[in-house]
N, C-alpha and C. Protein backbone atom coordinates (compact mmCIF):
# COMPACT_ATOMS: atom_id res chain seq x y z
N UNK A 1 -0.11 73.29 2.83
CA UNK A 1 0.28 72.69 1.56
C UNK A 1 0.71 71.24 1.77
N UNK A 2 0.24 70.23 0.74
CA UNK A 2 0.63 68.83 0.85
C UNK A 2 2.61 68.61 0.63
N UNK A 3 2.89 67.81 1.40
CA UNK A 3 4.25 67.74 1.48
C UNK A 3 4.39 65.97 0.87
N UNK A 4 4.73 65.84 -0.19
CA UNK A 4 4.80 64.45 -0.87
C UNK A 4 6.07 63.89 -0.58
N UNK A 5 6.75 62.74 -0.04
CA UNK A 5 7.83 61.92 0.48
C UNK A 5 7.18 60.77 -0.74
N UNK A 6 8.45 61.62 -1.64
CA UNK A 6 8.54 60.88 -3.06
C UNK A 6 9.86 60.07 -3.24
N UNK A 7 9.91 58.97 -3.18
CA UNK A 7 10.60 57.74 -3.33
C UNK A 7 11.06 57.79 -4.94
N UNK A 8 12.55 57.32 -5.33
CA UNK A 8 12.74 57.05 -6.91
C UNK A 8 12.11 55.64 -7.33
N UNK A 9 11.53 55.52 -8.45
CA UNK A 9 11.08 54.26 -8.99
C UNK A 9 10.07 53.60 -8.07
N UNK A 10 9.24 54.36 -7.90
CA UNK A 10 8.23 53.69 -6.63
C UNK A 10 6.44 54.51 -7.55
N UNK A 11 5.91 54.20 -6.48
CA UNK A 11 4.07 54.35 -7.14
C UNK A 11 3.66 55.77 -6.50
N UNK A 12 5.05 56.50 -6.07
CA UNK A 12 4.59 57.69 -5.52
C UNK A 12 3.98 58.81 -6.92
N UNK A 13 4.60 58.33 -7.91
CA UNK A 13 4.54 59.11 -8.74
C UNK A 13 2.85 59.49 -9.54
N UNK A 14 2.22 58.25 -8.74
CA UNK A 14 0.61 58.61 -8.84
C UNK A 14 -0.17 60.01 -8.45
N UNK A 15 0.96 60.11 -6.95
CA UNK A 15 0.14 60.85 -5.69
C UNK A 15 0.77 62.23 -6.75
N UNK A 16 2.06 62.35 -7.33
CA UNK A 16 2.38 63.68 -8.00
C UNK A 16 1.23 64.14 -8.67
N UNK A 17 1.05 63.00 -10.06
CA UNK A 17 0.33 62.86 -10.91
C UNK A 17 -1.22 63.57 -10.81
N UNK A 18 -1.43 63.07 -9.46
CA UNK A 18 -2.73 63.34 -9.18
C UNK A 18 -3.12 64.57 -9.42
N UNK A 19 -1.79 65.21 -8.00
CA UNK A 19 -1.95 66.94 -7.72
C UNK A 19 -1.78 68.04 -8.89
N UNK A 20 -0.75 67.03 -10.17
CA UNK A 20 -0.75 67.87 -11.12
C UNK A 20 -2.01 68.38 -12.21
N UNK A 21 -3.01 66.72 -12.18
CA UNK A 21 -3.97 66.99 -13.21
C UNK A 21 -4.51 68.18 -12.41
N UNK A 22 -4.80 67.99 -10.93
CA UNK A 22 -5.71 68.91 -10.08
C UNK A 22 -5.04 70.29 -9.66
N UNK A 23 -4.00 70.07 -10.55
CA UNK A 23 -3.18 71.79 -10.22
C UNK A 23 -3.39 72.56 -8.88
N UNK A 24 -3.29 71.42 -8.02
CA UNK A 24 -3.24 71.81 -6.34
C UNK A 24 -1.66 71.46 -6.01
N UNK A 25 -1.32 72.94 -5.49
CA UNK A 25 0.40 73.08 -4.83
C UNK A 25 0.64 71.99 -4.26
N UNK A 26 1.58 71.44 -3.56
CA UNK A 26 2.35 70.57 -3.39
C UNK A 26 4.17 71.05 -3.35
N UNK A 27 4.40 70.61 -2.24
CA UNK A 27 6.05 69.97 -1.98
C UNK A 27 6.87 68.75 -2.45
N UNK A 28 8.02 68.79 -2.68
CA UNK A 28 8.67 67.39 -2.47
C UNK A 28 9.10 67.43 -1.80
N UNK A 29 9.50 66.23 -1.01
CA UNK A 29 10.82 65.72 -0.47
C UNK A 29 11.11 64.30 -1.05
N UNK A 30 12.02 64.46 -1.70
CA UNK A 30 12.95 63.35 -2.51
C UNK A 30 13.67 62.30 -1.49
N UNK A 31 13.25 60.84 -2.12
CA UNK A 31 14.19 60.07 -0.99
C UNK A 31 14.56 58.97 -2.24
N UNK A 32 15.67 58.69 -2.09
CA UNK A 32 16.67 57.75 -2.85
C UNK A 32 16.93 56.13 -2.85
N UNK A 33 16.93 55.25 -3.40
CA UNK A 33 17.06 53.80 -2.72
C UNK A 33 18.47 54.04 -2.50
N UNK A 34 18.49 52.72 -1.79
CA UNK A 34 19.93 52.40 -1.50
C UNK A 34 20.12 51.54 -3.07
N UNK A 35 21.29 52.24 -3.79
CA UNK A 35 21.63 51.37 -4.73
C UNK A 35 21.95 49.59 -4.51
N UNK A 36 22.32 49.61 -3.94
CA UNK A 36 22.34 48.35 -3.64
C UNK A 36 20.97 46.56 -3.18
N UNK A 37 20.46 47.73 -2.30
CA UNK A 37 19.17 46.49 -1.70
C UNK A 37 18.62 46.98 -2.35
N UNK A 38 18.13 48.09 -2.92
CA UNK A 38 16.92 49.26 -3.57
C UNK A 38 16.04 49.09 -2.10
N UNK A 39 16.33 49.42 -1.37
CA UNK A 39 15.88 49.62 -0.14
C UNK A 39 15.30 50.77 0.07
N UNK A 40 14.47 51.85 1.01
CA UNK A 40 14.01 52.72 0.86
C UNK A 40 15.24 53.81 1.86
N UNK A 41 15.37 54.95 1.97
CA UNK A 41 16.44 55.34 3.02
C UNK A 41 15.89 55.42 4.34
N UNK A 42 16.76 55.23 5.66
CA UNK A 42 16.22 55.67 7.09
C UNK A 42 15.29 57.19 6.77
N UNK A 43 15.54 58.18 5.96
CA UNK A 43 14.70 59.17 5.58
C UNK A 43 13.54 59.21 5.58
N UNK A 44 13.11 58.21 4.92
CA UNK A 44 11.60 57.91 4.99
C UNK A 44 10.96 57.25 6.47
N UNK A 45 12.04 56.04 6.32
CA UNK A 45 11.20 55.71 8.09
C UNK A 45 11.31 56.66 8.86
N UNK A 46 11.62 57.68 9.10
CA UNK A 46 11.58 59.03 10.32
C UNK A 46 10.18 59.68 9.45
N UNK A 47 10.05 59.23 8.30
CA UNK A 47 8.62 59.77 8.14
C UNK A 47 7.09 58.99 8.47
N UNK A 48 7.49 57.87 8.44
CA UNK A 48 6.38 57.02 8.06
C UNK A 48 7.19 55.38 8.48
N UNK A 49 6.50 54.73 9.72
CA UNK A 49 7.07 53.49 10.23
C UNK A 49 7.30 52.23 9.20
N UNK A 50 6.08 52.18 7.83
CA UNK A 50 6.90 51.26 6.96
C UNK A 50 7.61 51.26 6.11
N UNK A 51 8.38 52.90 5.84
CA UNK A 51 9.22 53.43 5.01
C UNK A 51 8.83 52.98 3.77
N UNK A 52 7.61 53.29 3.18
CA UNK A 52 7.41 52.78 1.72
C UNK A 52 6.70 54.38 1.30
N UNK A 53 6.67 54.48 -0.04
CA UNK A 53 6.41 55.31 -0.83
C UNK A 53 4.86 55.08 -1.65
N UNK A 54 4.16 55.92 -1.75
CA UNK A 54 3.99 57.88 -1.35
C UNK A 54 3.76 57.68 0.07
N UNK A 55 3.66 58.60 0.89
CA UNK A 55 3.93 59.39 2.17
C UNK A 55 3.24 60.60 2.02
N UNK A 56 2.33 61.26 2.32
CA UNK A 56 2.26 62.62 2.35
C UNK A 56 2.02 62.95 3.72
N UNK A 57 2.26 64.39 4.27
CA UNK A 57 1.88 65.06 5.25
C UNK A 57 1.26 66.33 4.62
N UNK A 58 -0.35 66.72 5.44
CA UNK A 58 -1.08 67.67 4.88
C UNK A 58 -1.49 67.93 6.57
N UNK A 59 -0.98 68.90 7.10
CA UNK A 59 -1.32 70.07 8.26
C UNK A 59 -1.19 68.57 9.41
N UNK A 60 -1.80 67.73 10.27
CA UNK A 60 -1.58 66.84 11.05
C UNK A 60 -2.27 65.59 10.88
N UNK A 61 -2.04 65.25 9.36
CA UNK A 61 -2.58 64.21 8.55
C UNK A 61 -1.15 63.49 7.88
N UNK A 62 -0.63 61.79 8.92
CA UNK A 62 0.52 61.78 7.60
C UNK A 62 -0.07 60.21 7.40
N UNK A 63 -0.01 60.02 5.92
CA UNK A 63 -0.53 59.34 5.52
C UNK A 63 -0.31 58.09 3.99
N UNK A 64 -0.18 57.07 4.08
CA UNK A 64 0.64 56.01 3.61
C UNK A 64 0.07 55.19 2.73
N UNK A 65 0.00 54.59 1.79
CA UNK A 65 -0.79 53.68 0.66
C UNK A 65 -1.27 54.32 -0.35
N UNK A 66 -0.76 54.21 -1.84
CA UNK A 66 -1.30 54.56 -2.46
C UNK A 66 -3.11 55.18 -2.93
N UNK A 67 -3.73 53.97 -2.46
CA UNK A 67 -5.14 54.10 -2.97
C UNK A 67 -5.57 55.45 -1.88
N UNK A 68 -4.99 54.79 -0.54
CA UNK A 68 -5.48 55.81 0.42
C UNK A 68 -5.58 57.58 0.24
N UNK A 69 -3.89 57.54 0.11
CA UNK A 69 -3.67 58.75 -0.48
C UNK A 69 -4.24 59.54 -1.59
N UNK A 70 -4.53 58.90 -2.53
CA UNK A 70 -5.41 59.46 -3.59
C UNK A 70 -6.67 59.73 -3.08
N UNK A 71 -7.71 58.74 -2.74
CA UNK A 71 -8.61 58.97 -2.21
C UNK A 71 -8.47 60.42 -1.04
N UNK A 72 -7.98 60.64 -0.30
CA UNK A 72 -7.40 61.62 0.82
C UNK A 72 -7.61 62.93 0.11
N UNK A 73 -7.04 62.89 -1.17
CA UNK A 73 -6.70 64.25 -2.08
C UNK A 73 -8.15 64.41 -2.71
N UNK A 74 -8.65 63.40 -3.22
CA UNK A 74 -9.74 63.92 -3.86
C UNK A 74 -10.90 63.97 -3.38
N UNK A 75 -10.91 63.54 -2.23
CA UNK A 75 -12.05 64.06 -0.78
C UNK A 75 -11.55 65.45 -0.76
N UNK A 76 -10.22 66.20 -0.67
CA UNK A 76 -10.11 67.68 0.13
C UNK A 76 -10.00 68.43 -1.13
N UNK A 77 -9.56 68.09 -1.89
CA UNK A 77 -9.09 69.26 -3.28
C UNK A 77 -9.91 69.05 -4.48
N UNK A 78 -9.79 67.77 -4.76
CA UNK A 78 -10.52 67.80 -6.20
C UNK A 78 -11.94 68.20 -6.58
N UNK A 79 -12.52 68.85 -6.05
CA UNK A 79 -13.70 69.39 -6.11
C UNK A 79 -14.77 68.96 -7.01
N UNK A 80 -15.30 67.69 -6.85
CA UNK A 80 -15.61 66.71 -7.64
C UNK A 80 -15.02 66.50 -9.12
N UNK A 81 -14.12 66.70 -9.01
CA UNK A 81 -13.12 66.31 -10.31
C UNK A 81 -12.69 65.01 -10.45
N UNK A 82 -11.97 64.65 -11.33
CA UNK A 82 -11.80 63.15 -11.84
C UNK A 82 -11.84 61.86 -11.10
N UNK A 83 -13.36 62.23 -10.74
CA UNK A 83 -13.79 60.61 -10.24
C UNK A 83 -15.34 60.87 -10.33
N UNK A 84 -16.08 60.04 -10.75
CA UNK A 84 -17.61 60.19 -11.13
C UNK A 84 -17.83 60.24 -9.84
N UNK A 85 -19.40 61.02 -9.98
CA UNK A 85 -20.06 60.64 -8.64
C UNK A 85 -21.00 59.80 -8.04
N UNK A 86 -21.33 59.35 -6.76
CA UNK A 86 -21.90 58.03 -6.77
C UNK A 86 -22.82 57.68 -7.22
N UNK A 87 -23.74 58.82 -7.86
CA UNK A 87 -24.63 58.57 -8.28
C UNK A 87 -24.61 58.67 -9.95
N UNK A 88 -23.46 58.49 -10.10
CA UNK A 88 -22.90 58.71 -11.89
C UNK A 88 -23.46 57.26 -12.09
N UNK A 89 -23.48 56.62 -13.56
CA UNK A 89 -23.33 55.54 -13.81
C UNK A 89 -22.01 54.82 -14.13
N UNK A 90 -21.14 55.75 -14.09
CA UNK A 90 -19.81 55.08 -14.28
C UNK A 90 -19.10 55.03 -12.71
N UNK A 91 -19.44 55.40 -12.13
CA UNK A 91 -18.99 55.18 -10.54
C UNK A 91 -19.08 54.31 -10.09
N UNK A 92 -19.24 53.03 -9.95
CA UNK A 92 -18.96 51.25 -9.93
C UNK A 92 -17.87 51.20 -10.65
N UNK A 93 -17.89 51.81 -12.16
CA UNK A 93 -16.77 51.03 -12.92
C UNK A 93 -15.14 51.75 -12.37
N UNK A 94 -15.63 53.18 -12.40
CA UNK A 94 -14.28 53.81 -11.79
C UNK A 94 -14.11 53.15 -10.41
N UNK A 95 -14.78 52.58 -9.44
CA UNK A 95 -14.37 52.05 -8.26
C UNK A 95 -13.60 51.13 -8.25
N UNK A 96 -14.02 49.96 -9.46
CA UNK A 96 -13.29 48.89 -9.60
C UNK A 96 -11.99 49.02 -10.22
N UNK A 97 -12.02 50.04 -11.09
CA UNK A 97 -10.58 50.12 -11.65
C UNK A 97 -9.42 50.86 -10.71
N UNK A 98 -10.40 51.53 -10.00
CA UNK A 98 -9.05 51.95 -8.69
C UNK A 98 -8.68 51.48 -7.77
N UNK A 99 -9.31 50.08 -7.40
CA UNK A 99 -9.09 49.40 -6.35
C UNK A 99 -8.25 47.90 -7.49
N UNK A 100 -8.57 47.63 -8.47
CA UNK A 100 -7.66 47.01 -9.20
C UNK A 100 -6.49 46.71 -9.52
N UNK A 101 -6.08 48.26 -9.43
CA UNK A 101 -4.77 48.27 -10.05
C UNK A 101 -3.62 47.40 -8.63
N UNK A 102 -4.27 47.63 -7.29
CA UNK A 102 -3.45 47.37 -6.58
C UNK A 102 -3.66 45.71 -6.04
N UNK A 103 -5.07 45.93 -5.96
CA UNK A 103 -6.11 44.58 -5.74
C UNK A 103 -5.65 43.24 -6.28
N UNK A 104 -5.56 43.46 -7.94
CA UNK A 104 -5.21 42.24 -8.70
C UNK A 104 -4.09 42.41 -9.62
N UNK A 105 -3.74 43.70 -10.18
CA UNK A 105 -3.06 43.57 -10.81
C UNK A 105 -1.13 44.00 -10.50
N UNK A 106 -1.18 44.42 -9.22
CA UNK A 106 0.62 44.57 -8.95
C UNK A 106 1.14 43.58 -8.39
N UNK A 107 0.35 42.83 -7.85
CA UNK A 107 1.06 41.47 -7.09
C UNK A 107 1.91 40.52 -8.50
N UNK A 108 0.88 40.15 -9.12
CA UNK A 108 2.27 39.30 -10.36
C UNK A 108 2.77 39.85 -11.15
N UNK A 109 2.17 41.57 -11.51
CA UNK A 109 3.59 42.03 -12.36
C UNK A 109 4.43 43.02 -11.26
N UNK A 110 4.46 43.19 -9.93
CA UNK A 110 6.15 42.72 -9.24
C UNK A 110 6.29 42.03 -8.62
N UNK A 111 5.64 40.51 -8.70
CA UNK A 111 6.10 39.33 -8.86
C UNK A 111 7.24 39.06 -9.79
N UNK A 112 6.98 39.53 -10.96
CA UNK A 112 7.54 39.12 -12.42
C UNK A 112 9.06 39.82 -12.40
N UNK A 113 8.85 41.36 -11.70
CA UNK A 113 10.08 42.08 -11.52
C UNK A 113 10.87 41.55 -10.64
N UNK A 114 10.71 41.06 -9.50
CA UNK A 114 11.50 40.92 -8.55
C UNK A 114 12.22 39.57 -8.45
N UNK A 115 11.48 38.56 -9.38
CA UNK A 115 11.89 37.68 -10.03
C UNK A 115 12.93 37.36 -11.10
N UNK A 116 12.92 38.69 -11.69
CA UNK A 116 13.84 38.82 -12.62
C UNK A 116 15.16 39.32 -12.34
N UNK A 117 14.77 39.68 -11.15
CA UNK A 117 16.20 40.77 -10.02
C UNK A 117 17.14 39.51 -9.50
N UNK A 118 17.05 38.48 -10.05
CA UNK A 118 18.01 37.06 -9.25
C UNK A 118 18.03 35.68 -10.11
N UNK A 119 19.12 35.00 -10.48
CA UNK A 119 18.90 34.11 -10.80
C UNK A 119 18.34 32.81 -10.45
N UNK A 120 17.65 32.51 -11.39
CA UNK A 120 16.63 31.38 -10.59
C UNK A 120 16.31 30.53 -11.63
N UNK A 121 15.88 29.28 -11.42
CA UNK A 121 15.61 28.16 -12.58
C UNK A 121 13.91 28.33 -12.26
N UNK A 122 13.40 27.34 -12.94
CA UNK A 122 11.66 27.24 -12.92
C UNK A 122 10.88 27.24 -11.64
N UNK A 123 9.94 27.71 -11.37
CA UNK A 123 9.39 27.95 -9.74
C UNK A 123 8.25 27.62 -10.50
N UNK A 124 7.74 26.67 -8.80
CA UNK A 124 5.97 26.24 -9.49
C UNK A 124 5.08 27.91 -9.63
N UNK A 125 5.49 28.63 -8.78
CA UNK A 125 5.04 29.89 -8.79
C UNK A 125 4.61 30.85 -9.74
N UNK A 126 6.10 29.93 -10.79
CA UNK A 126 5.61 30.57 -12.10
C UNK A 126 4.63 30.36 -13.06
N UNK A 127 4.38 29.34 -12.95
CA UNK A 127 3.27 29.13 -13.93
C UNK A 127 1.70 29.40 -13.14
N UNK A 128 1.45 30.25 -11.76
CA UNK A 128 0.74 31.20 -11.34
C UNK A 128 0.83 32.08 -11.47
N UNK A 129 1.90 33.15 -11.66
CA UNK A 129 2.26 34.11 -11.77
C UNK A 129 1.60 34.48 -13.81
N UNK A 130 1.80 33.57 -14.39
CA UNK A 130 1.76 33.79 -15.71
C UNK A 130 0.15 33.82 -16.02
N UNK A 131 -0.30 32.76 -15.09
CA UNK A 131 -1.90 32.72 -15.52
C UNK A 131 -2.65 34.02 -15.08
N UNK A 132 -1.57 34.42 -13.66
CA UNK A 132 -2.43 35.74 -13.38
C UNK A 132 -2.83 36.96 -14.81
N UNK A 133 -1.30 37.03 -14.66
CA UNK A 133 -0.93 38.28 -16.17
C UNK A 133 -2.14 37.90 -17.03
N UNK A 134 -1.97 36.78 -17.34
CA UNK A 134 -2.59 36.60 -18.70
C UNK A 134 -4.22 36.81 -18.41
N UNK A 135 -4.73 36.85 -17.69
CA UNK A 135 -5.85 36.94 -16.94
C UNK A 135 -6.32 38.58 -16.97
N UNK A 136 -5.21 38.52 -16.12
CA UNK A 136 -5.65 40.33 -15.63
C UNK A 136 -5.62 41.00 -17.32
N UNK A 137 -4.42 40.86 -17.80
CA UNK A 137 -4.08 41.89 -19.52
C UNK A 137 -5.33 41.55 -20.07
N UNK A 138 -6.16 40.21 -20.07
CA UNK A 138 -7.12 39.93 -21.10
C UNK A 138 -8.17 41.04 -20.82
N UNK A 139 -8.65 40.96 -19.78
CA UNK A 139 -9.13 41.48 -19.30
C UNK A 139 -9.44 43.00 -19.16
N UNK A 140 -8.01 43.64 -18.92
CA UNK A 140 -7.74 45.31 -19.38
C UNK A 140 -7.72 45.51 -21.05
N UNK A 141 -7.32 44.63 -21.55
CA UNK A 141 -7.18 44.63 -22.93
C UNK A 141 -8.72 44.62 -23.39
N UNK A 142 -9.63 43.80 -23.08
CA UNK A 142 -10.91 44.29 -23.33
C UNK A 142 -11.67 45.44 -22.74
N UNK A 143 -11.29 45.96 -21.63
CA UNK A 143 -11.94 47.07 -21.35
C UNK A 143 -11.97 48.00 -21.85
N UNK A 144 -10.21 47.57 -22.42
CA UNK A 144 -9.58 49.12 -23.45
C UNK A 144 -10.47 49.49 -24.93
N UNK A 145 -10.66 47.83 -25.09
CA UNK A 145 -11.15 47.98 -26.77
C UNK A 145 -12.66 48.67 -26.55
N UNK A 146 -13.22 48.94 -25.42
CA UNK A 146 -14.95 49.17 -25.12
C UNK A 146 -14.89 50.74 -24.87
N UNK A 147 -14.03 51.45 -24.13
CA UNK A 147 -14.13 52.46 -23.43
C UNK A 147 -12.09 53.10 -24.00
N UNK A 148 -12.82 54.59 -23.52
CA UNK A 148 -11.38 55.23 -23.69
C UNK A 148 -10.57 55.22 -22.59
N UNK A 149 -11.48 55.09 -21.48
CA UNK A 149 -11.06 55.26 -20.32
C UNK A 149 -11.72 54.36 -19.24
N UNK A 150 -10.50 53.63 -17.90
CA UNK A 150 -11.13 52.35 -17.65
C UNK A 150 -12.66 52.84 -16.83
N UNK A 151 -12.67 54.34 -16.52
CA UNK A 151 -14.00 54.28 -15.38
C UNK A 151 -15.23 54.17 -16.76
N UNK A 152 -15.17 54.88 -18.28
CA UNK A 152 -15.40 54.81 -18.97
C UNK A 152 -15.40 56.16 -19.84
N UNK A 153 -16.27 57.15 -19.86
CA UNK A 153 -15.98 58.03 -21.17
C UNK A 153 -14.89 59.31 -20.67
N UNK A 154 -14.88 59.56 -19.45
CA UNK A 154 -13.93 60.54 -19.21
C UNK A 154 -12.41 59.78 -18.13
N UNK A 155 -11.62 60.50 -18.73
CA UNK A 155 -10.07 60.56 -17.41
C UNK A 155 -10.79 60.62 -16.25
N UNK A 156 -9.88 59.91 -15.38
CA UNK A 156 -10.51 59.89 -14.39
C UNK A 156 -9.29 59.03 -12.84
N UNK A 157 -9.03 59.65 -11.63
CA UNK A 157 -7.94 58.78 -10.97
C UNK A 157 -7.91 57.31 -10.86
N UNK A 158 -8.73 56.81 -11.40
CA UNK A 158 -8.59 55.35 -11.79
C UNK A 158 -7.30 54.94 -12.61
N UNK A 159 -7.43 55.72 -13.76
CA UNK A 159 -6.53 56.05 -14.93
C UNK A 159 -5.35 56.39 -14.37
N UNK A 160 -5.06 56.97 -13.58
CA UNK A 160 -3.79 57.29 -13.09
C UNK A 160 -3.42 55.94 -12.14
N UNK A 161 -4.38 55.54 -11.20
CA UNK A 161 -3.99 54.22 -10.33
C UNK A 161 -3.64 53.07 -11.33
N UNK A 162 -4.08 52.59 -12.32
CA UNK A 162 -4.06 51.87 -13.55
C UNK A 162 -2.55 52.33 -14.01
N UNK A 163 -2.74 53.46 -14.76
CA UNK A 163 -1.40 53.42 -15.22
C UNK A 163 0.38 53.10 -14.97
N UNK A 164 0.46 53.58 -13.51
CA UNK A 164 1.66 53.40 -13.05
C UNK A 164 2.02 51.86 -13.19
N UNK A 165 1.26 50.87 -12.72
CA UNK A 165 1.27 49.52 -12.82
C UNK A 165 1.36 49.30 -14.80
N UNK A 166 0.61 49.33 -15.10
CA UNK A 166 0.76 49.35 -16.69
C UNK A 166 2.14 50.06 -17.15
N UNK A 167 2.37 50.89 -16.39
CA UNK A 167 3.84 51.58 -17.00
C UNK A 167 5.05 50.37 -16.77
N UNK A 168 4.98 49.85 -15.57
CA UNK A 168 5.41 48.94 -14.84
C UNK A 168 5.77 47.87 -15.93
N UNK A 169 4.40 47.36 -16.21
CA UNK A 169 4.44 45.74 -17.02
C UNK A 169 5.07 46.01 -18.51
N UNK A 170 5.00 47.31 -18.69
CA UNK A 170 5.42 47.48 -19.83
C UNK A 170 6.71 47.64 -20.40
N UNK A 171 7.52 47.77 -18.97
CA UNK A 171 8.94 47.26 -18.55
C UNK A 171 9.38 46.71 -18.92
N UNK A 172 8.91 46.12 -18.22
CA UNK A 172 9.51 43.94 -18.11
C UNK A 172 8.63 43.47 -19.62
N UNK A 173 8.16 44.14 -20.90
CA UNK A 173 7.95 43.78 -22.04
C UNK A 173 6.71 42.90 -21.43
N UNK A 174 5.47 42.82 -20.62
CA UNK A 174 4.33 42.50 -20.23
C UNK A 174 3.14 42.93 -21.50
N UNK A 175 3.43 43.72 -22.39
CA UNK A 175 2.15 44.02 -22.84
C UNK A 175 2.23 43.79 -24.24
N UNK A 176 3.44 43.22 -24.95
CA UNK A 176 3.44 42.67 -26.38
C UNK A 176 2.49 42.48 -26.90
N UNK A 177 1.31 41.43 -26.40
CA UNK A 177 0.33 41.04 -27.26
C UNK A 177 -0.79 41.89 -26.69
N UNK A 178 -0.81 42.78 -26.04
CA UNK A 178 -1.84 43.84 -26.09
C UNK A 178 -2.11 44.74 -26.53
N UNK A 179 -2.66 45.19 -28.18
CA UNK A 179 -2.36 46.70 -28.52
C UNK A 179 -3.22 47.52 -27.72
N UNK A 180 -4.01 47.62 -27.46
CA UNK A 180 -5.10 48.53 -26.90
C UNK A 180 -4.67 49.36 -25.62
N UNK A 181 -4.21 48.37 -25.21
CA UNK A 181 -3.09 49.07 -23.55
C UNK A 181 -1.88 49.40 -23.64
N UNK A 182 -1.17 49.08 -24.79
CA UNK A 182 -0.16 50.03 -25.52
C UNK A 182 -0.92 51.04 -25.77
N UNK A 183 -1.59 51.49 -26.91
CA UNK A 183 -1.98 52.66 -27.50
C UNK A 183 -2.47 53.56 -25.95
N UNK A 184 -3.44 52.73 -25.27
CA UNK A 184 -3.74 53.84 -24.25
C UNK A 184 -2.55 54.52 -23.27
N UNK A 185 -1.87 53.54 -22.88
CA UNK A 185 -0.90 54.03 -21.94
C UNK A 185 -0.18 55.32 -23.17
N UNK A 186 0.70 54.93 -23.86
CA UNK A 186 1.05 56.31 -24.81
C UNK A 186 -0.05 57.24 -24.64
N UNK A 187 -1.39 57.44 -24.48
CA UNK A 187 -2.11 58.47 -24.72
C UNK A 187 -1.83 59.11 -22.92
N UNK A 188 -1.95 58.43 -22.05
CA UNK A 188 -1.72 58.39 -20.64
C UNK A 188 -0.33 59.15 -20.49
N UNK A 189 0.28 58.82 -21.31
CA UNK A 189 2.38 59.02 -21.17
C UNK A 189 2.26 60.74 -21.76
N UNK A 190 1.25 60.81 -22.48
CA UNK A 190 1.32 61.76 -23.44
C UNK A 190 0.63 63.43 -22.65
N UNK A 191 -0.17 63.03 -21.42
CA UNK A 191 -0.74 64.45 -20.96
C UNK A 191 0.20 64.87 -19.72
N UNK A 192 0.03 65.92 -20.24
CA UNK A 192 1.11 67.12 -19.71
C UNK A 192 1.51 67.31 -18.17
N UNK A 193 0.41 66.95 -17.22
CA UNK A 193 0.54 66.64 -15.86
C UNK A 193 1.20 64.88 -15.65
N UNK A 194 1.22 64.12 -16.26
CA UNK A 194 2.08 62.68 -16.09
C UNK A 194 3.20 63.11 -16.27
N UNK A 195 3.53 64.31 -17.57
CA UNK A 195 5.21 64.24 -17.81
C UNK A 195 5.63 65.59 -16.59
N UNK A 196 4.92 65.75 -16.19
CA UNK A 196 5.69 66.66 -14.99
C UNK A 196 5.68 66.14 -13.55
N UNK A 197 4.76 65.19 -13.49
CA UNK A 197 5.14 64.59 -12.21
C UNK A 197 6.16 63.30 -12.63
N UNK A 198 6.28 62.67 -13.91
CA UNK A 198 7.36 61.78 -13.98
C UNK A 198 8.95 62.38 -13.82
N UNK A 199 8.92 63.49 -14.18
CA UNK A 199 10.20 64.14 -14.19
C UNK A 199 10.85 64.35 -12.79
N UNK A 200 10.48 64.22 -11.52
CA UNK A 200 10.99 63.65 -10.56
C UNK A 200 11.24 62.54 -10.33
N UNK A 201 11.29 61.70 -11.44
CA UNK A 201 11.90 60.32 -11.09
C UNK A 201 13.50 60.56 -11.47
């Protein structure tokens, strides 16, 4: 059985997410920040040398990075389930949206967070940081208005890699002028395996 080293407020909550749409068992082990640094605990580094979150161990497989990890699960369990296949026509688009979410779009929105964690006056940084957003949202914001879903007509772990980051920007009030990625994320917030793997946060 997969053993998940689930971090609070971290992107582990994908790797939950995952196992829940795919109703494949799974463990936790819960690890806490340090209130203070929001640091990860020595807990995790005895699991995994860069102490970052998700973490899983599956029989003598332990294994670290979001994209990785997903990918990992839906090579052994998902039994060609929510991810087209290569010979689908939507399998380019689901590729790009799962390598996206981490690719282009988390660097400036937790840029934007961690920025906001300290006082600070104007950084040239920022007005990169802003062109990114505005770039990347245009961008998801049109994919949204074309398709229900970013690989395209079905759910799919793209959608889940996508979302956590979108949950993210939607934080820090990132998606105001986007309705389309509002409405979707609520539809995302709304299935029954997201609200049971969020509930370990």
């Amino acid at each position: 059985m997969i053993t998940v080293h689930h971090l609070n407020q971290s992107r582990s909550t994908r790797v939950l997410w995952l196992l829940e749409e795919l109703e494949t068992p799974y463990e936790v082990v819960k690890h806490e920040r340090d209130p203070q640094t929001r640091l990860a605990p020595a807990s995790l580094k005895a699991i995994h040398p860069l102490a970052k979150a998700p973490v899983i161990v599956d029989d003598n497989i332990t294994l670290c990075e979001s994209g990785a990890v997903m990918e990992y699960i839906l090579d052994k369990y998902a039994d060609q389930r929510l991810r087209p296949s290569a010979d689908d026509k939507e399998y380019y688009a689901y590729l790009e949206w799962l390598h996206f979410a981490e690719g282009s779009l988390a660097l400036p929105v937790i840029s934007t967070m961690l920025m906001g964690m300290e006082e600070r006056g104007g950084k040239p940084l920022d007005g990169y940081i802003q062109k990114e957003l505005h770039l990347d949202f245009s961008y998801i914001e049109a994919r949204l208005t074309e398709v229900d879903f970013f690989a395209g007509s079905r759910f799919s772990a793209a959608d889940i890699m996508m979302s956590i980051v979108l949950s993210m920007a939607n934080n820090l009030s990132l998606l105001k002028a986007y309705p389309n990625t509002q409405a979707y994320l609520v539809r995302m917030h709304q299935r029954a395996a997201f609200q049971r793997a969020a509930a370990y946060q």
